[in-house]
PDB file of N, CA and C in Angstrom:
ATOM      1  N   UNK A   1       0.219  10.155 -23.901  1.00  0.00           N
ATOM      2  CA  UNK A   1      -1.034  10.383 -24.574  1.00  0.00           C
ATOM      3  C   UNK A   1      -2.152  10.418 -23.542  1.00  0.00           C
ATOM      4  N   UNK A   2      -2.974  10.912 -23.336  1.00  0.00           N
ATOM      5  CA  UNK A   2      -3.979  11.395 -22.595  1.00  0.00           C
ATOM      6  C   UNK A   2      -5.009   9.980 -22.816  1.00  0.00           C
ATOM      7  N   UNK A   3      -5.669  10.240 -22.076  1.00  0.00           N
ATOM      8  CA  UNK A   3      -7.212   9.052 -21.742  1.00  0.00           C
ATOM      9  C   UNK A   3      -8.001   9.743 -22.550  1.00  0.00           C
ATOM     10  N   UNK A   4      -8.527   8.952 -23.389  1.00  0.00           N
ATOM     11  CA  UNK A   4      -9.513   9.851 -24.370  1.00  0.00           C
ATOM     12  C   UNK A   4     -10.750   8.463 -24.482  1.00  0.00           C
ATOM     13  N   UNK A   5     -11.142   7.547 -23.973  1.00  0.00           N
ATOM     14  CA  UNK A   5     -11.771   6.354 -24.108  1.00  0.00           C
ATOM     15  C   UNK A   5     -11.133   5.303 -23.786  1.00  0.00           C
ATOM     16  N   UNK A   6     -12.583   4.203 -22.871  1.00  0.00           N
ATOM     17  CA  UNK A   6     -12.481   3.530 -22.325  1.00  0.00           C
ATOM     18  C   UNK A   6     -13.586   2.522 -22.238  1.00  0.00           C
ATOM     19  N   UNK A   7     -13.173   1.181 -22.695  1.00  0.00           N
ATOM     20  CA  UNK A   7     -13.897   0.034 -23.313  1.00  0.00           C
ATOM     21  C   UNK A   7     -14.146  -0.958 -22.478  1.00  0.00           C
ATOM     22  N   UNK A   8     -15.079  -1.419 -21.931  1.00  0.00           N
ATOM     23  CA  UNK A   8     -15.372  -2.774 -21.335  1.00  0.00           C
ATOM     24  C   UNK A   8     -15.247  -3.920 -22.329  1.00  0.00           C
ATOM     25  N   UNK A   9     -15.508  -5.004 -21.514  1.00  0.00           N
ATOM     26  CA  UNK A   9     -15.439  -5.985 -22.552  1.00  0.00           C
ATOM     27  C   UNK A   9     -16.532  -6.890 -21.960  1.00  0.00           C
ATOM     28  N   UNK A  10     -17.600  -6.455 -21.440  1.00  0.00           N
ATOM     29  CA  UNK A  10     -19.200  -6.885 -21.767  1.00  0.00           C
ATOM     30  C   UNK A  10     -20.023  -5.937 -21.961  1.00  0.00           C
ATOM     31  N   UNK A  11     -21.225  -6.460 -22.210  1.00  0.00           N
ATOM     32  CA  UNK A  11     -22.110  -5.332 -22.975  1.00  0.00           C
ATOM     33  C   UNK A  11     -23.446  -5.314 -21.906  1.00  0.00           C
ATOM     34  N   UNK A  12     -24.113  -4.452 -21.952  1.00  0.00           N
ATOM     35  CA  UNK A  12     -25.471  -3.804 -21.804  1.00  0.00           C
ATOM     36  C   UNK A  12     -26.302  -4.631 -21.685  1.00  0.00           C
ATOM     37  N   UNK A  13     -26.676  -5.940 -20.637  1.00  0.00           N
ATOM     38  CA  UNK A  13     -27.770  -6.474 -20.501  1.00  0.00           C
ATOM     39  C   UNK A  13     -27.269  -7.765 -20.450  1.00  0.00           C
ATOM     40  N   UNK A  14     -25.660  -7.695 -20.158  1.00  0.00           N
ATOM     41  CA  UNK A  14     -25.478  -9.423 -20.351  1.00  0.00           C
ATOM     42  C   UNK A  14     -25.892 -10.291 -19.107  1.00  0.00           C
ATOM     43  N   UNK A  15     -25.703 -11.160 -19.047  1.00  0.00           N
ATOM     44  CA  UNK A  15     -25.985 -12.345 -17.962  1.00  0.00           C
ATOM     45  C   UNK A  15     -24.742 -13.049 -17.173  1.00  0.00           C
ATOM     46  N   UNK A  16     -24.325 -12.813 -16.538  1.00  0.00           N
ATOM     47  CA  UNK A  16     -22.575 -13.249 -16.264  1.00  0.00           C
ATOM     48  C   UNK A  16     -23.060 -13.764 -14.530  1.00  0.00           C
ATOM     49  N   UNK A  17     -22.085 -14.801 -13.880  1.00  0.00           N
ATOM     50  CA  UNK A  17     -21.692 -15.015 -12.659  1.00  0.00           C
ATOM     51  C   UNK A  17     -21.354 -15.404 -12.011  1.00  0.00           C
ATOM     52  N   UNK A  18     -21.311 -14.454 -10.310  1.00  0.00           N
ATOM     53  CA  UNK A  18     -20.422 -14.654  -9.524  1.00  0.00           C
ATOM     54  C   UNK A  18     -18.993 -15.383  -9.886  1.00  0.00           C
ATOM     55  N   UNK A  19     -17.891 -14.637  -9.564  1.00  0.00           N
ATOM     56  CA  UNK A  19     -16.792 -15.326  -9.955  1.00  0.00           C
ATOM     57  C   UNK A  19     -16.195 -14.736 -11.270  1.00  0.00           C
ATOM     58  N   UNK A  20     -16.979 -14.329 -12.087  1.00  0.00           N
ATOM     59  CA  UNK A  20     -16.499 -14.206 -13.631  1.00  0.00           C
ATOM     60  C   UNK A  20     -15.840 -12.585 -13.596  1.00  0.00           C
ATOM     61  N   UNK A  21     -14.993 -12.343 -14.256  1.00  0.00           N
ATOM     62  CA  UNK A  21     -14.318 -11.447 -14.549  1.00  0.00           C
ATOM     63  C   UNK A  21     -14.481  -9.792 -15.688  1.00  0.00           C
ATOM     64  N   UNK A  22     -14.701  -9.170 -15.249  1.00  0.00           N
ATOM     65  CA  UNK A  22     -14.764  -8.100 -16.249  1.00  0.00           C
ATOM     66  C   UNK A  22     -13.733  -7.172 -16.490  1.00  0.00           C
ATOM     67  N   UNK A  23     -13.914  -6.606 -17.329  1.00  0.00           N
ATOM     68  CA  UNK A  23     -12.801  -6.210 -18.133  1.00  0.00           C
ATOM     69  C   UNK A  23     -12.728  -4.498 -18.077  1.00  0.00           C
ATOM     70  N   UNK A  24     -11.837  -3.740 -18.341  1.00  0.00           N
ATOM     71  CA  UNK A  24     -11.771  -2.399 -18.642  1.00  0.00           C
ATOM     72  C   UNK A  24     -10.502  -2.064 -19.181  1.00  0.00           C
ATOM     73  N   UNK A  25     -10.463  -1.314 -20.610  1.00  0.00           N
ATOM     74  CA  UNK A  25      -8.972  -1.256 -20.968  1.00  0.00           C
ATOM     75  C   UNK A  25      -8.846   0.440 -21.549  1.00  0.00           C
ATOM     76  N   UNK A  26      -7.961   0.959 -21.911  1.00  0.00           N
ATOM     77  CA  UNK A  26      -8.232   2.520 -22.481  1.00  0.00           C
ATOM     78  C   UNK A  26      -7.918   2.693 -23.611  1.00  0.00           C
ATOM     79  N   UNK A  27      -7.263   3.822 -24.232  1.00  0.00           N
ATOM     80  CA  UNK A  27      -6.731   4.327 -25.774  1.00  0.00           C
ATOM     81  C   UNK A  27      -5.338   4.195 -25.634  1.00  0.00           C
ATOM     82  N   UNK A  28      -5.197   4.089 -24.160  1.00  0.00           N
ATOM     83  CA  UNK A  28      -3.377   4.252 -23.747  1.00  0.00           C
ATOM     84  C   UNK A  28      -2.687   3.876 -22.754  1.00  0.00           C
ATOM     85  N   UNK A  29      -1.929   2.879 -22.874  1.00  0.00           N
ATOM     86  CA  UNK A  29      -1.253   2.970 -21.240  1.00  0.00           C
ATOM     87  C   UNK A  29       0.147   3.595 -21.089  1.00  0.00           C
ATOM     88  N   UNK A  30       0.411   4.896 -21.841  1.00  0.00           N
ATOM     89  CA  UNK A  30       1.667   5.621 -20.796  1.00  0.00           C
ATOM     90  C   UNK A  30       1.410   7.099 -21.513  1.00  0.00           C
ATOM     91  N   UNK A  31       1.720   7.845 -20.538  1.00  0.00           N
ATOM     92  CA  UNK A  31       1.349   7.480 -19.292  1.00  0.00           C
ATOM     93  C   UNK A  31       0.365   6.654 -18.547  1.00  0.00           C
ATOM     94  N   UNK A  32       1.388   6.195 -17.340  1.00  0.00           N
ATOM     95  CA  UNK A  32       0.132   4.852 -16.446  1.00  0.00           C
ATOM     96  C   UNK A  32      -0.721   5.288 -16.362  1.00  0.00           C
ATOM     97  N   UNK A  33      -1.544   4.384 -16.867  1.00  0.00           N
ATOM     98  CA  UNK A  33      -3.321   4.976 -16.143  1.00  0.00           C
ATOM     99  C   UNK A  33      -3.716   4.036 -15.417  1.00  0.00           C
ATOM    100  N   UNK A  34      -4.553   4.927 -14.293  1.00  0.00           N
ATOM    101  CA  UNK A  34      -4.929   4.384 -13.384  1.00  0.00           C
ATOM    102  C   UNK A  34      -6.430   3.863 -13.826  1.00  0.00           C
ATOM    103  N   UNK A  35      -7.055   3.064 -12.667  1.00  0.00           N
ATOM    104  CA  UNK A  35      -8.410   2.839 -12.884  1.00  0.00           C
ATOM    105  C   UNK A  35      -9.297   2.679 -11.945  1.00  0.00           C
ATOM    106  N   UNK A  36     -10.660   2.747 -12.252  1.00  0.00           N
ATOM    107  CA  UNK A  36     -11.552   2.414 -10.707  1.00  0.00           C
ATOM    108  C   UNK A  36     -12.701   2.433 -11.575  1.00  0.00           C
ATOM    109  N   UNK A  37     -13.500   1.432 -10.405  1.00  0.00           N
ATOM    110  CA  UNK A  37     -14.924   1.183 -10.798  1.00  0.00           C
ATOM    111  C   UNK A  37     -16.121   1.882  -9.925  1.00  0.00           C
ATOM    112  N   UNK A  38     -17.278   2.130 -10.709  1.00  0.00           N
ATOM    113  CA  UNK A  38     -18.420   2.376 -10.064  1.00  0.00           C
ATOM    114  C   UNK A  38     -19.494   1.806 -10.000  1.00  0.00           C
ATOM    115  N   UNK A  39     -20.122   1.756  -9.185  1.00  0.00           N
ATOM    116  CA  UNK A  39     -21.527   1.186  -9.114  1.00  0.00           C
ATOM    117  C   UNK A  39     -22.514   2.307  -9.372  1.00  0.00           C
ATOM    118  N   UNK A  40     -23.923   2.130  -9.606  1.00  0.00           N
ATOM    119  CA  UNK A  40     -25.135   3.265  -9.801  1.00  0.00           C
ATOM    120  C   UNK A  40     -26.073   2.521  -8.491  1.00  0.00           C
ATOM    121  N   UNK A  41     -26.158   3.453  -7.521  1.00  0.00           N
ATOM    122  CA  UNK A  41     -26.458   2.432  -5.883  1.00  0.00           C
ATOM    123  C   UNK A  41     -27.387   3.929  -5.719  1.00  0.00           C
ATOM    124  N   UNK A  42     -28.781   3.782  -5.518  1.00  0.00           N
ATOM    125  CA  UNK A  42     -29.841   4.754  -4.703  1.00  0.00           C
ATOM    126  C   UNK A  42     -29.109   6.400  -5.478  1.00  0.00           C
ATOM    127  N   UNK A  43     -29.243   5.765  -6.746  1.00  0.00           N
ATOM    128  CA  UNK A  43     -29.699   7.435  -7.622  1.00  0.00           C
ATOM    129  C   UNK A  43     -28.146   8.068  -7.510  1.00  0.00           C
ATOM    130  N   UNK A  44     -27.073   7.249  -7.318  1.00  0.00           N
ATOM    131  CA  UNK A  44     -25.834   8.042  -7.444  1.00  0.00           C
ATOM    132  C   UNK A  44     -24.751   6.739  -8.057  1.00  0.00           C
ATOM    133  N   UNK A  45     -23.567   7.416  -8.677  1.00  0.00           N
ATOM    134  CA  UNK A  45     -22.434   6.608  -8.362  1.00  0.00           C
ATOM    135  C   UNK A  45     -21.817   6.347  -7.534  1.00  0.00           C
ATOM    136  N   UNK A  46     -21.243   4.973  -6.760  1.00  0.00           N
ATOM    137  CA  UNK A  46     -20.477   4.936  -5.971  1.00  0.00           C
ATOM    138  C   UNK A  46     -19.508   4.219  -6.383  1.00  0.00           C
ATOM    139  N   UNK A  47     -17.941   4.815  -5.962  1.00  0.00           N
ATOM    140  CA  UNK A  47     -16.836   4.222  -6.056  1.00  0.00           C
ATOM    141  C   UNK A  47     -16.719   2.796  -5.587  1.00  0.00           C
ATOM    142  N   UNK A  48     -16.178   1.863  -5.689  1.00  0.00           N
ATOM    143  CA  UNK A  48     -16.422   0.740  -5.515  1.00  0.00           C
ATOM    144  C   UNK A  48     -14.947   0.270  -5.144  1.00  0.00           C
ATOM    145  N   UNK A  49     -14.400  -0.225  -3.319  1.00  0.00           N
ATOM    146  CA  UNK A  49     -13.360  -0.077  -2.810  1.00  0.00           C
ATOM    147  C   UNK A  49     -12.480  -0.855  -3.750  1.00  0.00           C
ATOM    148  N   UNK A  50     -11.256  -1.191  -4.036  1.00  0.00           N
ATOM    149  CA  UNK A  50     -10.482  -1.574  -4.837  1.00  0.00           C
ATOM    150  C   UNK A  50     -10.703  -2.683  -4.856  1.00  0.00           C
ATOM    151  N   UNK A  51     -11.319  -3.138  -5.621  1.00  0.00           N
ATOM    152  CA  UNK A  51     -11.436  -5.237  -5.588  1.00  0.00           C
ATOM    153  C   UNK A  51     -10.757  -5.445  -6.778  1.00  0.00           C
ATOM    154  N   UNK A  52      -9.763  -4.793  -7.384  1.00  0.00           N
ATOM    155  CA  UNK A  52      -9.353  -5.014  -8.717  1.00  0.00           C
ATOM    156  C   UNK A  52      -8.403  -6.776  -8.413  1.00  0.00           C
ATOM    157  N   UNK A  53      -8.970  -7.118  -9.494  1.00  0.00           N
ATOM    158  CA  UNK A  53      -8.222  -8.923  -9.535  1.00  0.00           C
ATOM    159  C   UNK A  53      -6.606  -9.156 -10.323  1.00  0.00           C
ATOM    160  N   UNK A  54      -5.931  -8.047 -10.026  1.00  0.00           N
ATOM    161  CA  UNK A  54      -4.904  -8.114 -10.874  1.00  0.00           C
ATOM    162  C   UNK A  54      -3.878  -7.538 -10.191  1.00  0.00           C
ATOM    163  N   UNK A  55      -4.105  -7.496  -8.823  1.00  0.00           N
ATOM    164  CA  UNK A  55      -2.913  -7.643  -7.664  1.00  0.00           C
ATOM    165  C   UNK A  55      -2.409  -6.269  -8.683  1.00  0.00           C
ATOM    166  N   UNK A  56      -2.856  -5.308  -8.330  1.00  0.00           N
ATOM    167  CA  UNK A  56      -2.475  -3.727  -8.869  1.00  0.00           C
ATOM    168  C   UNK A  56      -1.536  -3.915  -9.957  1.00  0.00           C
ATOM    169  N   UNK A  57      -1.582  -4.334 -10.603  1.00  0.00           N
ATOM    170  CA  UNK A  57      -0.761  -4.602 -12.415  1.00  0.00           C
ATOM    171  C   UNK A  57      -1.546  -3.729 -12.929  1.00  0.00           C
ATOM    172  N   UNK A  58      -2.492  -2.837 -12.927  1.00  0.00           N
ATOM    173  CA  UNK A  58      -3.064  -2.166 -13.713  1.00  0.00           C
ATOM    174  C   UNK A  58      -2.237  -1.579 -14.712  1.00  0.00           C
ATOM    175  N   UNK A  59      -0.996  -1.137 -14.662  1.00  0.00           N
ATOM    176  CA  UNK A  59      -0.570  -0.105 -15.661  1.00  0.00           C
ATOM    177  C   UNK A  59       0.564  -0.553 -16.453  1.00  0.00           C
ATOM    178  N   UNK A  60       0.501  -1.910 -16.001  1.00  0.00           N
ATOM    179  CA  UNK A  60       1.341  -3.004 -16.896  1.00  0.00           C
ATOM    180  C   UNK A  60       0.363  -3.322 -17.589  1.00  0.00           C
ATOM    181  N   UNK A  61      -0.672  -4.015 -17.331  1.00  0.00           N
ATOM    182  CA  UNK A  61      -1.741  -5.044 -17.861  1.00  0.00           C
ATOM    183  C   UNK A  61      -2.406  -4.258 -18.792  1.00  0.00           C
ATOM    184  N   UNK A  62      -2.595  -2.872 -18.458  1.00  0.00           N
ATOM    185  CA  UNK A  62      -3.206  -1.900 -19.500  1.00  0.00           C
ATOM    186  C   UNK A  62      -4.666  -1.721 -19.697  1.00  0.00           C
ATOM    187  N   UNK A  63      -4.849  -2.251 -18.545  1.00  0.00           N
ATOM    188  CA  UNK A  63      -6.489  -2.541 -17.952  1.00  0.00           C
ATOM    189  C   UNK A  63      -6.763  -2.903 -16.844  1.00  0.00           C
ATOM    190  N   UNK A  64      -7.759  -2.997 -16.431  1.00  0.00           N
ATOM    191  CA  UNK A  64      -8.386  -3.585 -14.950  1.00  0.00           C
ATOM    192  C   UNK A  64      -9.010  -4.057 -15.057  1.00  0.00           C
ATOM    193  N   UNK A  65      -9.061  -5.352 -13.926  1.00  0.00           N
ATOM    194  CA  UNK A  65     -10.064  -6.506 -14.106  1.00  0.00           C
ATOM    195  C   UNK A  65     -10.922  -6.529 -12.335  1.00  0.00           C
ATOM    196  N   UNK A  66     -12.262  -6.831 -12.975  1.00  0.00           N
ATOM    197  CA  UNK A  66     -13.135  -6.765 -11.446  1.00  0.00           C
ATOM    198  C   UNK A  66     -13.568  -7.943 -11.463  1.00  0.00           C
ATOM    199  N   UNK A  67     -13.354  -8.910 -10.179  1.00  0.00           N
ATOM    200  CA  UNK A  67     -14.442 -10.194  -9.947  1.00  0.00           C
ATOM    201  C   UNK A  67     -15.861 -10.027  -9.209  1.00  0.00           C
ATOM    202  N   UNK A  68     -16.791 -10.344 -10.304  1.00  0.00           N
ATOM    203  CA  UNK A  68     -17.960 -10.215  -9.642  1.00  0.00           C
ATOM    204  C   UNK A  68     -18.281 -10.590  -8.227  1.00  0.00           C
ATOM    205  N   UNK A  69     -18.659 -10.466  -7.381  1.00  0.00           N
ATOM    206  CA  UNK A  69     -19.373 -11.328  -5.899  1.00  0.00           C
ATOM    207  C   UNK A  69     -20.389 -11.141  -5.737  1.00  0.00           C
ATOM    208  N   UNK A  70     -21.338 -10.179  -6.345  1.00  0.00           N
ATOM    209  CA  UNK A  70     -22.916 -10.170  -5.283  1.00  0.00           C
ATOM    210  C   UNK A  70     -23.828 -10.846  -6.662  1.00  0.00           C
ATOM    211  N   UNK A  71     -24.408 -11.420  -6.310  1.00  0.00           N
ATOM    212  CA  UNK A  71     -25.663 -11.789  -7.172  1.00  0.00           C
ATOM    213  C   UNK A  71     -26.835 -10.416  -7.112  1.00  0.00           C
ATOM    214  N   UNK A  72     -27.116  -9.963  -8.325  1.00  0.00           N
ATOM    215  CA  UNK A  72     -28.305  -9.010  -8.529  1.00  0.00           C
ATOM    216  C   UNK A  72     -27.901  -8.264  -9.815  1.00  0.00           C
ATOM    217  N   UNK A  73     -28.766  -7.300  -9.868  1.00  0.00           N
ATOM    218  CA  UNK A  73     -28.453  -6.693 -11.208  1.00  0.00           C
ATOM    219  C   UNK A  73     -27.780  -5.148 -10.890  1.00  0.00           C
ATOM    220  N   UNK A  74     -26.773  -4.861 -11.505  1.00  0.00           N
ATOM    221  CA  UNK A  74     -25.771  -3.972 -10.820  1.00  0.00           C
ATOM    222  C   UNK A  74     -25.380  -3.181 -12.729  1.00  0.00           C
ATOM    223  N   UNK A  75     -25.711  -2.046 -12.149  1.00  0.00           N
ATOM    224  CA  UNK A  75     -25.097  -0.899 -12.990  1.00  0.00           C
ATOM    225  C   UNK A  75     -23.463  -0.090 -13.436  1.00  0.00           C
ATOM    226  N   UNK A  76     -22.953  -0.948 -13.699  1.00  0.00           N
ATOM    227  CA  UNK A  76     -21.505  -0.322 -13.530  1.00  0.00           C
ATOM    228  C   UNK A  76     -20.700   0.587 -14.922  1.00  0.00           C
ATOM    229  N   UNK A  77     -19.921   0.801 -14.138  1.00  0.00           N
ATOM    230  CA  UNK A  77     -19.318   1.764 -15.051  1.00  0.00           C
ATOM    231  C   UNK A  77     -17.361   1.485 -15.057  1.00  0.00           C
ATOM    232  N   UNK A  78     -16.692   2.063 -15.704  1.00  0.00           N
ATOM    233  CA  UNK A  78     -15.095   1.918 -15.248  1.00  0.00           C
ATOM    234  C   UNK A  78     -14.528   3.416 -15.583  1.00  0.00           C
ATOM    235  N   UNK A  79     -13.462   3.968 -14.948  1.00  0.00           N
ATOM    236  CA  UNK A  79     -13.339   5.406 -14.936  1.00  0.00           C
ATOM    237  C   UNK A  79     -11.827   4.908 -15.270  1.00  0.00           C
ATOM    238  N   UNK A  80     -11.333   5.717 -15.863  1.00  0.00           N
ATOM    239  CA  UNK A  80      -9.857   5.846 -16.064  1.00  0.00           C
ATOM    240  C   UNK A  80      -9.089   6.670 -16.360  1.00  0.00           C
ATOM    241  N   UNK A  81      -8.285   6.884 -15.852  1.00  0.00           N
ATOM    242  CA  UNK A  81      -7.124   8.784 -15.336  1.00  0.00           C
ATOM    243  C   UNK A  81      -5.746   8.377 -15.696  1.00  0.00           C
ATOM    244  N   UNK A  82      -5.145   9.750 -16.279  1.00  0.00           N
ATOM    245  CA  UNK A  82      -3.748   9.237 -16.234  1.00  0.00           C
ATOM    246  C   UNK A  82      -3.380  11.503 -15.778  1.00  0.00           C
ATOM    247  N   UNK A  83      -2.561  11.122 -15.350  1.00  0.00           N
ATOM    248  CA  UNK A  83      -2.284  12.345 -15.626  1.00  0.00           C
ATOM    249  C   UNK A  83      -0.495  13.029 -16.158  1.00  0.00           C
ATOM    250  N   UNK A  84      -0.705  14.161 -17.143  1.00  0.00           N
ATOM    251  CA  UNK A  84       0.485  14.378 -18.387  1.00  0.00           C
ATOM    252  C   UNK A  84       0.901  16.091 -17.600  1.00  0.00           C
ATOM    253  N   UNK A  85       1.777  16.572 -17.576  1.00  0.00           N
ATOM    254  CA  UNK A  85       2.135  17.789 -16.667  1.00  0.00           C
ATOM    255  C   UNK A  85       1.209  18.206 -16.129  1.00  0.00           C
ATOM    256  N   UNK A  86       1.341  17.885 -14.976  1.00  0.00           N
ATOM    257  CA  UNK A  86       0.008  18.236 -14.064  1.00  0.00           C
ATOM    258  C   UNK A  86      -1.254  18.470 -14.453  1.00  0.00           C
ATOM    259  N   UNK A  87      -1.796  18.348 -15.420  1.00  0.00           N
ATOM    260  CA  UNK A  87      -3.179  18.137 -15.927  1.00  0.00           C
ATOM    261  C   UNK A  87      -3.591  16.589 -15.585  1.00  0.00           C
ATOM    262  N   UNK A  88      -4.919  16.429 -15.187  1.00  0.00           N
ATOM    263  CA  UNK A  88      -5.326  14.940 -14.802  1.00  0.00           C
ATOM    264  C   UNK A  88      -6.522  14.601 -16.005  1.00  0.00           C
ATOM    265  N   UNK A  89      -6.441  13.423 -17.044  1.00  0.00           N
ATOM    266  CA  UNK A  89      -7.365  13.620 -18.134  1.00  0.00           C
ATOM    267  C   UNK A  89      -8.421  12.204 -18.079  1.00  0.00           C
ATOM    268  N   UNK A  90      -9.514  12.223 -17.898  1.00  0.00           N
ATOM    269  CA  UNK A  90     -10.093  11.294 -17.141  1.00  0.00           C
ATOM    270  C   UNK A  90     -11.397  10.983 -18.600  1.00  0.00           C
ATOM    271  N   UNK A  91     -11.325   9.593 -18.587  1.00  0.00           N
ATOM    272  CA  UNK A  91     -12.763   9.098 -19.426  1.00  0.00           C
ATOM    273  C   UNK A  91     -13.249   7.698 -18.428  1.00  0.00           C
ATOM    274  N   UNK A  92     -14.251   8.019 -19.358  1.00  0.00           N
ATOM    275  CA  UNK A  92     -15.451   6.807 -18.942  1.00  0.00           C
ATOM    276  C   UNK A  92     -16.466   5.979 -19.703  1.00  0.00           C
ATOM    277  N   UNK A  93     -16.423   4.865 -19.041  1.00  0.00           N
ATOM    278  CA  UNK A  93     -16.455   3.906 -20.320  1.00  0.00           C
ATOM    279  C   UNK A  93     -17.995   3.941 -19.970  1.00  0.00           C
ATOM    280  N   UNK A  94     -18.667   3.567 -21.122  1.00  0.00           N
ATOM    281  CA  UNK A  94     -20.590   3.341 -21.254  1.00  0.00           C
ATOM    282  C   UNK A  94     -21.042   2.147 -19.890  1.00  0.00           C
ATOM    283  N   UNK A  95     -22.080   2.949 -19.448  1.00  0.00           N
ATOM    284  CA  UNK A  95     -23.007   2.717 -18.177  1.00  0.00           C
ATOM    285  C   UNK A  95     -23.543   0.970 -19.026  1.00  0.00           C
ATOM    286  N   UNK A  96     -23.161  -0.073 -17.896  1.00  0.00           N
ATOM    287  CA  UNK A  96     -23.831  -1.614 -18.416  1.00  0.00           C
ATOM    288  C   UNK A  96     -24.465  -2.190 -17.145  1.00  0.00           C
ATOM    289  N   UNK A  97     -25.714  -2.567 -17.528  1.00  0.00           N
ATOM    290  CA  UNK A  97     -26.705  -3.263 -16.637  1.00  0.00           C
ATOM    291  C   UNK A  97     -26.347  -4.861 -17.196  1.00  0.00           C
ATOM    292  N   UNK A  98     -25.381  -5.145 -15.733  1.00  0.00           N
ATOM    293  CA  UNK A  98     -24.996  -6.735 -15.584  1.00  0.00           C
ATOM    294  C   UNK A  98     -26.055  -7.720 -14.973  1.00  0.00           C
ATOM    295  N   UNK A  99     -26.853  -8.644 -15.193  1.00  0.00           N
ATOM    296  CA  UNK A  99     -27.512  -9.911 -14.266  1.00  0.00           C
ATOM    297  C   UNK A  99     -26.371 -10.915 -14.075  1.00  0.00           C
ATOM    298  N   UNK A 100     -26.530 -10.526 -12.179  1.00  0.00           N
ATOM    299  CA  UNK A 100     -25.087 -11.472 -11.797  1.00  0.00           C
ATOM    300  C   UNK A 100     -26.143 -12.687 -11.246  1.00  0.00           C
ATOM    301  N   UNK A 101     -25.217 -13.599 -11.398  1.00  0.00           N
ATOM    302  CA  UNK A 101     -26.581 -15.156 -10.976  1.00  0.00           C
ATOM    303  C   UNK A 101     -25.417 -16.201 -10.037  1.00  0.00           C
ATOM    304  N   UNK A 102     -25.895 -16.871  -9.720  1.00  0.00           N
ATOM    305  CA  UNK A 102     -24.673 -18.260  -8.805  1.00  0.00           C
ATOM    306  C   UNK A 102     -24.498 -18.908  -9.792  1.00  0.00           C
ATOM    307  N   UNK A 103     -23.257 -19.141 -10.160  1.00  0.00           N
ATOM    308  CA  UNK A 103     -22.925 -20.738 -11.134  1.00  0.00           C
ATOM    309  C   UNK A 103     -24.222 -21.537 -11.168  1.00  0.00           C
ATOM    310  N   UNK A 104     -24.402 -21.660 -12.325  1.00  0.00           N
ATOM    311  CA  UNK A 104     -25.426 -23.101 -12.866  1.00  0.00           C
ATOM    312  C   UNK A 104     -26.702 -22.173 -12.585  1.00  0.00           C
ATOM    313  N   UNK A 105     -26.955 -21.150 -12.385  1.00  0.00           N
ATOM    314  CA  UNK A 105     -28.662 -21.014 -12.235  1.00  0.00           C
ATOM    315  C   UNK A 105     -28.434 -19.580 -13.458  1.00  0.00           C
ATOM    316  N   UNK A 106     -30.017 -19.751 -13.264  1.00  0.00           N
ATOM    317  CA  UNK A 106     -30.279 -18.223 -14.326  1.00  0.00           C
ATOM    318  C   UNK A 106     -30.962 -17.376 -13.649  1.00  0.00           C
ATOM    319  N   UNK A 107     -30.988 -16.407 -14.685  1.00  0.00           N
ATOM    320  CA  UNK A 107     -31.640 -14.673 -13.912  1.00  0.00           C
ATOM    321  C   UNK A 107     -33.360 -14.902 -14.228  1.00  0.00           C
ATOM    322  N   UNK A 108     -33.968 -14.648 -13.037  1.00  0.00           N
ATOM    323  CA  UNK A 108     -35.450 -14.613 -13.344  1.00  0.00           C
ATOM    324  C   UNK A 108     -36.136 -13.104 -13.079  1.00  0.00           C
TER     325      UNK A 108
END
């Protein structure tokens, strides 16, 4: 079954950090789908090198998981591909403005 949608599992303005885990899952996992994250960095997306926290289980786990590290407010996104006879069918999950903070403090 093709990638047709792809769901985070925080929302648009939350408050989360350092350390804490986010989520990305699809409509399907088989064919394996792959996954990757982006950042929104100086007016573009950027791929974001593999920090996935799930020791590449992605296509067992049926999702991908990212551990936060930078404190600030970060735009991300999660992309996810599988590809069915050589066609590659790719979605993307809704653009979320995260406030990442240090354990025990808040976002000002």
């Amino acid at each position: 079954m093709p990638v047709k949608r792809v769901q985070l599992n925080v929302s648009d303005g939350d408050h989360v950090t350092v350390g804490d885990v986010i989520q990305c899952s699809s409509n399907t996992i088989y064919p394996p789908v792959s996954y990757y994250w982006q950042q929104y960095v100086n007016e573009s997306w950027q791929q974001l090198q593999q920090q996935d926290d799930d020791n590449d289980d992605n296509e067992d786990s049926g999702g991908s998981m990212l551990r936060l590290s930078t404190v600030g407010v970060h735009v991300m996104r999660c992309v996810a591909y599988n590809v069915i006879r050589s066609s590659r069918y790719n979605a993307t999950s809704d653009n979320v403005t995260l406030y990442v903070v240090e354990p025990g403090k808040c976002f000002r």
